[in-house]
Protein backbone atom coordinates (compact mmCIF):
# COMPACT_ATOMS: atom_id res chain seq x y z
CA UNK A 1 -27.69 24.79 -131.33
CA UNK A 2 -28.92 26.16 -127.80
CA UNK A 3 -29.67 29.97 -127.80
CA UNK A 4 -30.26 32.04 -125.12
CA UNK A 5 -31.56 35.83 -125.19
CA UNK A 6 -29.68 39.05 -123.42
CA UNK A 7 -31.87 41.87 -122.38
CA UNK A 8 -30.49 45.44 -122.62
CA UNK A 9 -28.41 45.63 -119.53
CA UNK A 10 -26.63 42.67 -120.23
CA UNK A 11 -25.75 44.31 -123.29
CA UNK A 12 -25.26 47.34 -121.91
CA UNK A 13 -21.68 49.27 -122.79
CA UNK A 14 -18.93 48.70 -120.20
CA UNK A 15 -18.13 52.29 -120.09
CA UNK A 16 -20.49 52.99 -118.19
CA UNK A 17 -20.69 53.29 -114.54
CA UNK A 18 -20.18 50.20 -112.56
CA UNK A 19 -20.76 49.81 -108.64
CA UNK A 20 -19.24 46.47 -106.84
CA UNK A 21 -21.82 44.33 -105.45
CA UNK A 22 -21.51 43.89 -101.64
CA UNK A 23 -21.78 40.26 -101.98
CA UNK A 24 -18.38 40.25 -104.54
CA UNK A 25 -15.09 39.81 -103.68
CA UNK A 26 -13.77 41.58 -107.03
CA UNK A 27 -11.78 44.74 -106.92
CA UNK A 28 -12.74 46.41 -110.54
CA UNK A 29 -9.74 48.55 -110.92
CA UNK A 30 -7.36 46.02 -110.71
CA UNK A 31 -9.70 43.69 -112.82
CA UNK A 32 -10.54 45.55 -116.07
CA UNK A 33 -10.58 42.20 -118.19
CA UNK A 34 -13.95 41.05 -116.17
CA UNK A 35 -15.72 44.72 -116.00
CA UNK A 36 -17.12 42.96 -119.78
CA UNK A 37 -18.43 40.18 -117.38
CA UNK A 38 -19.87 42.21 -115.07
CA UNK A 39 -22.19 44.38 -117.75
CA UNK A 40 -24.01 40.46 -118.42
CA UNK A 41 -24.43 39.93 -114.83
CA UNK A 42 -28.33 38.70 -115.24
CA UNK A 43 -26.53 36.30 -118.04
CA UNK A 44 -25.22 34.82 -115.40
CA UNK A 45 -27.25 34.84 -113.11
CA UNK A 46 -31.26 36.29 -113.44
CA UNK A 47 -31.02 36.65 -109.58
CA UNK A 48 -28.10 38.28 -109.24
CA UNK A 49 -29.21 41.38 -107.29
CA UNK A 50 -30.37 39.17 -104.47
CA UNK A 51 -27.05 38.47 -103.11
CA UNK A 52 -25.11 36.39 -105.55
CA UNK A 53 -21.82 36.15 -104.27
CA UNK A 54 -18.49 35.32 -107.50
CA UNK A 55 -14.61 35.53 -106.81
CA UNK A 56 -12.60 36.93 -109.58
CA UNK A 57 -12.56 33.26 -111.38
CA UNK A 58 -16.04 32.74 -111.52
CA UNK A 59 -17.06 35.55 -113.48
CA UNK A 60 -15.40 34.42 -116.49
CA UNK A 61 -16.11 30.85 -116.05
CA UNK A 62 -19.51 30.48 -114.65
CA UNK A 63 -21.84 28.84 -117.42
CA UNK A 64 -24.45 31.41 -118.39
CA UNK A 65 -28.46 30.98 -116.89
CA UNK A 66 -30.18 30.16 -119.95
CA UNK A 67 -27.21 28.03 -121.39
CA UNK A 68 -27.18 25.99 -117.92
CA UNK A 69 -30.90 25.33 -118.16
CA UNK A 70 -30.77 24.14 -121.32
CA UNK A 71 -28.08 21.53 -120.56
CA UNK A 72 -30.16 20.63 -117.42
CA UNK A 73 -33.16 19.84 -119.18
CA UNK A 74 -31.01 17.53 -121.44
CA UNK A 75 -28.91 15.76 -118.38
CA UNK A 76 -31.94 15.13 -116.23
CA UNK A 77 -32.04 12.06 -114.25
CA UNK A 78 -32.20 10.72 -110.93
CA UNK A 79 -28.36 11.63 -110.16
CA UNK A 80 -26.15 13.87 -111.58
CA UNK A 81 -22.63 14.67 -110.71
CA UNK A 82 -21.34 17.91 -111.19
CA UNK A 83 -17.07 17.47 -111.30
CA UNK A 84 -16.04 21.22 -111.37
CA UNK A 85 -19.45 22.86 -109.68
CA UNK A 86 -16.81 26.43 -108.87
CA UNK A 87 -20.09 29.34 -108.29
CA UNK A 88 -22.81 26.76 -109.10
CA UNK A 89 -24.11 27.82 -111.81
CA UNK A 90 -24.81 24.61 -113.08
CA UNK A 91 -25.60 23.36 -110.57
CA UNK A 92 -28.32 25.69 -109.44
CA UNK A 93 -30.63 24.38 -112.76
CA UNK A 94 -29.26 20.61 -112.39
CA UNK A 95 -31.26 20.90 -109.11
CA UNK A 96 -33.84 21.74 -110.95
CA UNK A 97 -34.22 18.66 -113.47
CA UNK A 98 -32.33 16.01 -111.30
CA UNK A 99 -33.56 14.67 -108.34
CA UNK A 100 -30.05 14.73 -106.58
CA UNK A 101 -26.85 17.04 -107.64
CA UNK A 102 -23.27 15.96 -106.27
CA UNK A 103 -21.65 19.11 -106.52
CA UNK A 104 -17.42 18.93 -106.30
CA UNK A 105 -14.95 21.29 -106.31
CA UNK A 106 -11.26 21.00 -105.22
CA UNK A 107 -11.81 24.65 -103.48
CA UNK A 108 -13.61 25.42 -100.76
CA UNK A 109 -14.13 29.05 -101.55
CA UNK A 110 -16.20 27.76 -104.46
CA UNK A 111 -17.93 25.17 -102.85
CA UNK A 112 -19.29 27.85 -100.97
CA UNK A 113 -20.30 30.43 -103.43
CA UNK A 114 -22.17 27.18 -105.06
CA UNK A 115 -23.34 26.81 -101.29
CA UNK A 116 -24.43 30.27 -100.90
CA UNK A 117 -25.46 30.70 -104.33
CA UNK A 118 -28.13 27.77 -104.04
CA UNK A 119 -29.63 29.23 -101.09
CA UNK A 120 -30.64 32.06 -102.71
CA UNK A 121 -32.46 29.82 -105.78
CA UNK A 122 -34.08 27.72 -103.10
CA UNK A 123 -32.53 24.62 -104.34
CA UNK A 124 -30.17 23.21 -101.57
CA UNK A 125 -32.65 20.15 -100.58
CA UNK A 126 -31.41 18.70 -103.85
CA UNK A 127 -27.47 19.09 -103.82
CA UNK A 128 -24.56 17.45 -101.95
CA UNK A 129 -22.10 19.70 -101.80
CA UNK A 130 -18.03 18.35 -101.76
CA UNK A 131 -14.81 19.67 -101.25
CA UNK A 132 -12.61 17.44 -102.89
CA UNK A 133 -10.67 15.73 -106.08
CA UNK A 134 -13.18 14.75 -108.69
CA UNK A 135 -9.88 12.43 -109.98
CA UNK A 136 -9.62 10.53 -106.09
CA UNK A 137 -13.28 10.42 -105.54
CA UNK A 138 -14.64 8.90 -108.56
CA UNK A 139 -14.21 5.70 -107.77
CA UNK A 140 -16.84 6.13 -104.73
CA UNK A 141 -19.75 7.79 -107.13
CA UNK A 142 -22.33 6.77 -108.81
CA UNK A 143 -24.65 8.26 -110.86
CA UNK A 144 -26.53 8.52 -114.23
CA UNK A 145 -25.10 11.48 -115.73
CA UNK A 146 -21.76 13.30 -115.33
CA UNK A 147 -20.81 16.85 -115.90
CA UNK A 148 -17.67 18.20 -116.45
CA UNK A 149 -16.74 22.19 -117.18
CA UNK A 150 -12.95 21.92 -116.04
CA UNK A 151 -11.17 25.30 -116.21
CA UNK A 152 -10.04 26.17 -119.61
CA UNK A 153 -6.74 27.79 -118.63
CA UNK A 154 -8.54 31.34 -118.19
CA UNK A 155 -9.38 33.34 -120.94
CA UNK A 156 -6.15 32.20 -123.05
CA UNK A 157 -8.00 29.90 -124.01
CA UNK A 158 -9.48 32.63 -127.07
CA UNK A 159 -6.21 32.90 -128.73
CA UNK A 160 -5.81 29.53 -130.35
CA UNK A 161 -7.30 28.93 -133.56
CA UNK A 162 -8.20 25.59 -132.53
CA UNK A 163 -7.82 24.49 -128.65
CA UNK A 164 -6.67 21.63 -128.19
CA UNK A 165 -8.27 19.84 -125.36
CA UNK A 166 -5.09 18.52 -123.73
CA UNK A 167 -5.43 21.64 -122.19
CA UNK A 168 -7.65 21.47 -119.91
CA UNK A 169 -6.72 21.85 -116.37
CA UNK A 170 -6.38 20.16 -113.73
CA UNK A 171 -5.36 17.45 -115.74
CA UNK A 172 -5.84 16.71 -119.95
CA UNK A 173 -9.19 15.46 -121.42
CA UNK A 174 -7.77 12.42 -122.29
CA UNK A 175 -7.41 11.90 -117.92
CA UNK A 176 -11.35 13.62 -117.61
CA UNK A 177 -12.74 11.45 -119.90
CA UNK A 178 -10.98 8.03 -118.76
CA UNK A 179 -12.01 9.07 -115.01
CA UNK A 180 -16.05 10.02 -115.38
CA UNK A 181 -16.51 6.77 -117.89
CA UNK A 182 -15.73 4.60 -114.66
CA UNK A 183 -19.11 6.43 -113.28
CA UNK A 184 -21.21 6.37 -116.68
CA UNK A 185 -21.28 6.85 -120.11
CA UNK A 186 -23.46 9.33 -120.03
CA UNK A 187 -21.35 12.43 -120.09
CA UNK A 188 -21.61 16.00 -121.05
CA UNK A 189 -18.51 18.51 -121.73
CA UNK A 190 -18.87 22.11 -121.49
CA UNK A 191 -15.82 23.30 -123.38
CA UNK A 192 -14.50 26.30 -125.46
CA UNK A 193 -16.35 27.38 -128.82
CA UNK A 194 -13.13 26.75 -130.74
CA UNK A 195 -11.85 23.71 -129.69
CA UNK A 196 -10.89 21.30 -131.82
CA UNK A 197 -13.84 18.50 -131.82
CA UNK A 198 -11.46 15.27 -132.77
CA UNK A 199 -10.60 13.94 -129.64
CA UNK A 200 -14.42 13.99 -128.95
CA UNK A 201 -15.02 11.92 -131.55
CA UNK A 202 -12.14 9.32 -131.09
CA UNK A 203 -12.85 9.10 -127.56
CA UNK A 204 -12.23 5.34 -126.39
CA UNK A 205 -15.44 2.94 -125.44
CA UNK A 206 -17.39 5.66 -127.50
CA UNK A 207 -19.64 5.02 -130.66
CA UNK A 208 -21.01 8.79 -130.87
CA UNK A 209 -20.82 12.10 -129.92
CA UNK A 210 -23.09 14.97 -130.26
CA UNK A 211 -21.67 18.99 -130.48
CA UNK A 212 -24.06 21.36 -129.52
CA UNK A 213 -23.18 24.96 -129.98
CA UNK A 214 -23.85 27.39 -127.13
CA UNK A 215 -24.90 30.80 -128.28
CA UNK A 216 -26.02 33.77 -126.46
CA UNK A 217 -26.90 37.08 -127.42
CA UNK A 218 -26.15 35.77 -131.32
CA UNK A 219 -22.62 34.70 -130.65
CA UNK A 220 -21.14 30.84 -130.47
CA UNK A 221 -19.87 31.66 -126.60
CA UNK A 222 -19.18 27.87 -125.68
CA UNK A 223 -19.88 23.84 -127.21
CA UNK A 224 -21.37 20.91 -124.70
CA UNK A 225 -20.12 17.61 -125.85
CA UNK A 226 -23.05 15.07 -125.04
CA UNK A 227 -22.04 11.16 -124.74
CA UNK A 228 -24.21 7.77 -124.27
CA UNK A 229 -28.16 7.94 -124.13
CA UNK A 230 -27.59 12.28 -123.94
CA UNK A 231 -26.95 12.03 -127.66
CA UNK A 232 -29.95 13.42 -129.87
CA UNK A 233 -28.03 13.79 -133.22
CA UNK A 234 -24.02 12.43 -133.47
CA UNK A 235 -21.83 13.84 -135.54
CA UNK A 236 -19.24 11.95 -137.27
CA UNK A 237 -15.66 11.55 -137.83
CA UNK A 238 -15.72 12.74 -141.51
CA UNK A 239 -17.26 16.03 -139.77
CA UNK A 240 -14.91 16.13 -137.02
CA UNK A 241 -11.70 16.11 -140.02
CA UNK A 242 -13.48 18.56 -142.25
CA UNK A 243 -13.17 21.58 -139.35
């Protein structure tokens, strides 16, 4: 398990009065489901007041700081590609371990928030930034660690006692995980806290998977799926059943 802290103002109630940054593009009264979101802003980001710039999406989907370095430390490497980099908040702390980040994103409003984002963590020297189809380009990357937090479907993702990871969007798990193994084996899923783990486990060309459990502020928020040498402690397929 990966924990992360929360000071008081990311815990702070979301009745109280909020102010929209100058840098968002959020209007908060026709977006009452992220004002939650916006209360952990320094989750999110610990230099958030210095301009960080997030489109509706990204509030809700960005990884949080503490969670991102922590998967960062455990993917560095020489090359690292980021498939779904949306705000960069990955990103930003892959920069950090790796000595190059291929950032891609399918929209160009994301690729630059990750852009703009970057800037303001001083970390641009180390990222190549792409607007494009992870799916098309993979066949021209290489790399020794992939990334992949693919949209989860927005925040329906909560009311499924188990999610099932043929849900993932743009296109099923099954299609993610078939697409980064032509890169490397080395592969790391950020994916709902409640989805169901078996397909991780019975994943083709794979021996072992490790399930780390992301919590923040004492809650299970998220897992990261870690493949090939990222693996510290598998789990196994009587564990993966027994859910």
């Amino acid at each position: 398990m990966v924990e992360g802290d929360c000071d008081r103002n990311e815990l702070s109630d979301s009745s109280n009065s909020i102010e929209e940054n100058e840098d968002s593009s959020v209007n908060w009264e026709n977006n009452k489901d992220i004002v939650k979101f916006y209360t952990r802003r320094y989750s999110l980001f610990s230099k958030f007041d210095q301009g960080i710039k997030l489109d509706r999406e990204s509030w809700f989907s960005v990884t949080p700081e503490k969670i991102a370095q922590n998967t960062a430390k455990r993917c560095q490497c020489d090359t690292i590609v980021d498939a779904f980099c949306g705000a960069g908040g990955n990103t930003i702390q892959f920069a950090k371990t790796c000595k190059k980040v291929i950032a891609i994103d399918i929209d160009p409003q994301k690729v630059e928030l990750a852009r703009h984002n970057a800037e303001i963590y001083g970390v641009t020297d180390r990222i190549q930034f792409i607007v494009g189809d992870f799916f098309k380009l993979a066949d021209t990357l290489e790399a020794d660690v992939v990334f992949l937090s693919p949209p989860w479907g927005g925040l329906q993702y909560k009311k499924y006692r188990r999610y099932n990871l043929q849900r993932l969007q743009p296109k099923p798990f099954d299609d993610l995980w078939e697409t980064a193994r032509k890169i490397t084996p080395n592969l790391a899923f950020y994916l709902p806290k409640n989805s169901n783990t078996y397909p991780l486990v019975v994943a083709p060309g794979s021996n072992a998977v490790e399930v780390e459990q992301n919590i923040l502020g004492g809650f299970v928020i998220a897992i990261t799926a870690y493949f090939g040498n990222l693996i510290k402690k598998p789990i196994t397929l009587e564990e993966s059943e027994g859910e």
